[in-house]
C-alpha atoms as a PDB file:
ATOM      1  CA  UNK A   1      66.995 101.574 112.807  1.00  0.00           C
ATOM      2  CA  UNK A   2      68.429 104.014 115.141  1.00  0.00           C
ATOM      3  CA  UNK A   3      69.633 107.509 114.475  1.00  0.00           C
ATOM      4  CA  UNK A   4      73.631 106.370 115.647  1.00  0.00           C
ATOM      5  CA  UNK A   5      73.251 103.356 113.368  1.00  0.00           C
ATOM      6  CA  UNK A   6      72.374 105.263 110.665  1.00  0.00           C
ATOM      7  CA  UNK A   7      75.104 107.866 111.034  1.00  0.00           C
ATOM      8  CA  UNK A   8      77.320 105.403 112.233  1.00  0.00           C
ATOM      9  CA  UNK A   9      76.672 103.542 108.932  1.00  0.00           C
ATOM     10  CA  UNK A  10      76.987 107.078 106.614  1.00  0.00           C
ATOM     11  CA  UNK A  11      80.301 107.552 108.404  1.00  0.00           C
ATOM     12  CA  UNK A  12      81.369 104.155 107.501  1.00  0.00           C
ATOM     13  CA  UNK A  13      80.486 104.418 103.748  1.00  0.00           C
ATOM     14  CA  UNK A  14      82.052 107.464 103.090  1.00  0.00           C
ATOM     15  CA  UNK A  15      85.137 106.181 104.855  1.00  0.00           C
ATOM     16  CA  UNK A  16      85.380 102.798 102.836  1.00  0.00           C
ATOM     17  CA  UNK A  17      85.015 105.904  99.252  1.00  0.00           C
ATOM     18  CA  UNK A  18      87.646 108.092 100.700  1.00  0.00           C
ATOM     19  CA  UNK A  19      89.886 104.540 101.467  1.00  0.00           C
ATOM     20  CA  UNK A  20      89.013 103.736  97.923  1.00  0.00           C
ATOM     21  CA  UNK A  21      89.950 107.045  96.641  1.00  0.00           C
ATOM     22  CA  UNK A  22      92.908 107.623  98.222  1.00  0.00           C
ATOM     23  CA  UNK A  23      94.906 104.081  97.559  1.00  0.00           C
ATOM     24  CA  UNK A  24      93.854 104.446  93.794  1.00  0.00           C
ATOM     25  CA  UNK A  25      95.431 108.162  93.838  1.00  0.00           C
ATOM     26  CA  UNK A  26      98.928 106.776  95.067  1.00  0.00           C
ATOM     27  CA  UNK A  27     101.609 105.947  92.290  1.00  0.00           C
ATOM     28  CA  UNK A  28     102.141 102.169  91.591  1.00  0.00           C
ATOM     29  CA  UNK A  29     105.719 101.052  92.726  1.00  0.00           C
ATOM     30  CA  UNK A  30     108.446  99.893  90.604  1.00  0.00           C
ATOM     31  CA  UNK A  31     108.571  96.009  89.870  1.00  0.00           C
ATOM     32  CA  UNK A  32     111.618  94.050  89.461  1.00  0.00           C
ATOM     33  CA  UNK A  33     115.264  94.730  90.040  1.00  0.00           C
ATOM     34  CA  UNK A  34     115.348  97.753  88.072  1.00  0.00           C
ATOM     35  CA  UNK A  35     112.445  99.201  90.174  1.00  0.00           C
ATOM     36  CA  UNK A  36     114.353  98.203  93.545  1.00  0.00           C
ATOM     37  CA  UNK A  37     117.800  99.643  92.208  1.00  0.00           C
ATOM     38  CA  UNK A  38     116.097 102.874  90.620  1.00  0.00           C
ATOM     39  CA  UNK A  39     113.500 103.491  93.714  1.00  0.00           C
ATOM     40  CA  UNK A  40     116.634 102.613  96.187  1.00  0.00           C
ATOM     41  CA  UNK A  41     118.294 105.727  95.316  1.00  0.00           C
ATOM     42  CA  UNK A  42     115.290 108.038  94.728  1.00  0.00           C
ATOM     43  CA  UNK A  43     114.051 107.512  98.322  1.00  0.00           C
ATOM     44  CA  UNK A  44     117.965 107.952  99.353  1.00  0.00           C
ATOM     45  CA  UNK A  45     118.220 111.044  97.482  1.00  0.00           C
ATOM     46  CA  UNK A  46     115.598 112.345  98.338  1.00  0.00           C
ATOM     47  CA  UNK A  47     115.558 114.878 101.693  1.00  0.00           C
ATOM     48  CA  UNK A  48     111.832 115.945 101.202  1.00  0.00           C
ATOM     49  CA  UNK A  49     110.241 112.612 101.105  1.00  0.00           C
ATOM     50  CA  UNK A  50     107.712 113.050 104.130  1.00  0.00           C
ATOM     51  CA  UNK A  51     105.833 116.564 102.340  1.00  0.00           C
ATOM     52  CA  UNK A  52     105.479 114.691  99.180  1.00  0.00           C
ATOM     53  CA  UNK A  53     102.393 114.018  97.587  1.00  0.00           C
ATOM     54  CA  UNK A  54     102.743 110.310  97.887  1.00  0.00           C
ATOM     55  CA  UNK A  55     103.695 110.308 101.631  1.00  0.00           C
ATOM     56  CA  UNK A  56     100.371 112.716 102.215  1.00  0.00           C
ATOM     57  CA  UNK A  57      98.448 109.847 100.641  1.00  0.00           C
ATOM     58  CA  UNK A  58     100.176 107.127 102.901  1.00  0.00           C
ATOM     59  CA  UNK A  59      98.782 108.844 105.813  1.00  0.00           C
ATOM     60  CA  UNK A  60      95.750 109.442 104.236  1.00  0.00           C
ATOM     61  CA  UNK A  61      94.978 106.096 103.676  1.00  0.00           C
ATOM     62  CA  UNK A  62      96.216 104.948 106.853  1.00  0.00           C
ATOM     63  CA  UNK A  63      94.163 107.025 109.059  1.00  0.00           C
ATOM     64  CA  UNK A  64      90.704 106.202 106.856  1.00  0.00           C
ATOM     65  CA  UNK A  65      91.393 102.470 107.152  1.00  0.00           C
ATOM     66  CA  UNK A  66      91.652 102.897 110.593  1.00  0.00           C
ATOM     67  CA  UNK A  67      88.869 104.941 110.950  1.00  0.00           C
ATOM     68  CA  UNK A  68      86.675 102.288 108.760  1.00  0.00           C
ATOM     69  CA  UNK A  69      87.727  99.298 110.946  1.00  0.00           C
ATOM     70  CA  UNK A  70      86.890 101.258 114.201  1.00  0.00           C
ATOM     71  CA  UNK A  71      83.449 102.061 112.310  1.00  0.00           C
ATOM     72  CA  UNK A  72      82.843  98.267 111.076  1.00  0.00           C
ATOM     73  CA  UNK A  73      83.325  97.213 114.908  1.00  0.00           C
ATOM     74  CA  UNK A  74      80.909 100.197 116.363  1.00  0.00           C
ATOM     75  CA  UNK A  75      78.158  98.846 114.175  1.00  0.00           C
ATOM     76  CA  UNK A  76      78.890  95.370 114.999  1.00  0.00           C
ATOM     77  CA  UNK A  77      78.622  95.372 118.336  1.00  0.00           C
ATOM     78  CA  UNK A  78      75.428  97.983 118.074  1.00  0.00           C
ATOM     79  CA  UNK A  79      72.298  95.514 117.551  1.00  0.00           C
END
């Protein structure tokens, strides 16, 4: 196994943990209509809604997901 497969494949592991990590940190949404009515307003109400903790965690996870996709095809197409 070569040394870029192998880090390749460290990189990719530790990307699928923080993925992991970071969507189970995030608060569950509100079912049902209460949940849509209540949730409605909060995100209405509130100005600071991008420097919150949950929005820091929506990037979060964004940016590892991409990053383990872009991993998963580098080590698919290395043979």
């Amino acid at each position: 196994m070569s040394t870029v497969k192998i880090i390749l494949t460290v990189l990719q592991l530790l990307s699928g943990l923080a993925v992991t990590v970071v969507v189970l940190m995030q608060s569950g949404k509100s079912a049902g209509l209460s949940g849509a009515i209540a949730g409605g307003a909060e995100t209405f109400l509130s100005k600071g809604k991008a420097k919150s903790l949950d929005a820091k965690l929506a990037k979060a996870t964004k940016w590892f997901a991409i990053a383990f996709v872009l991993l998963t095809l580098a080590l698919n197409l290395i043979k």
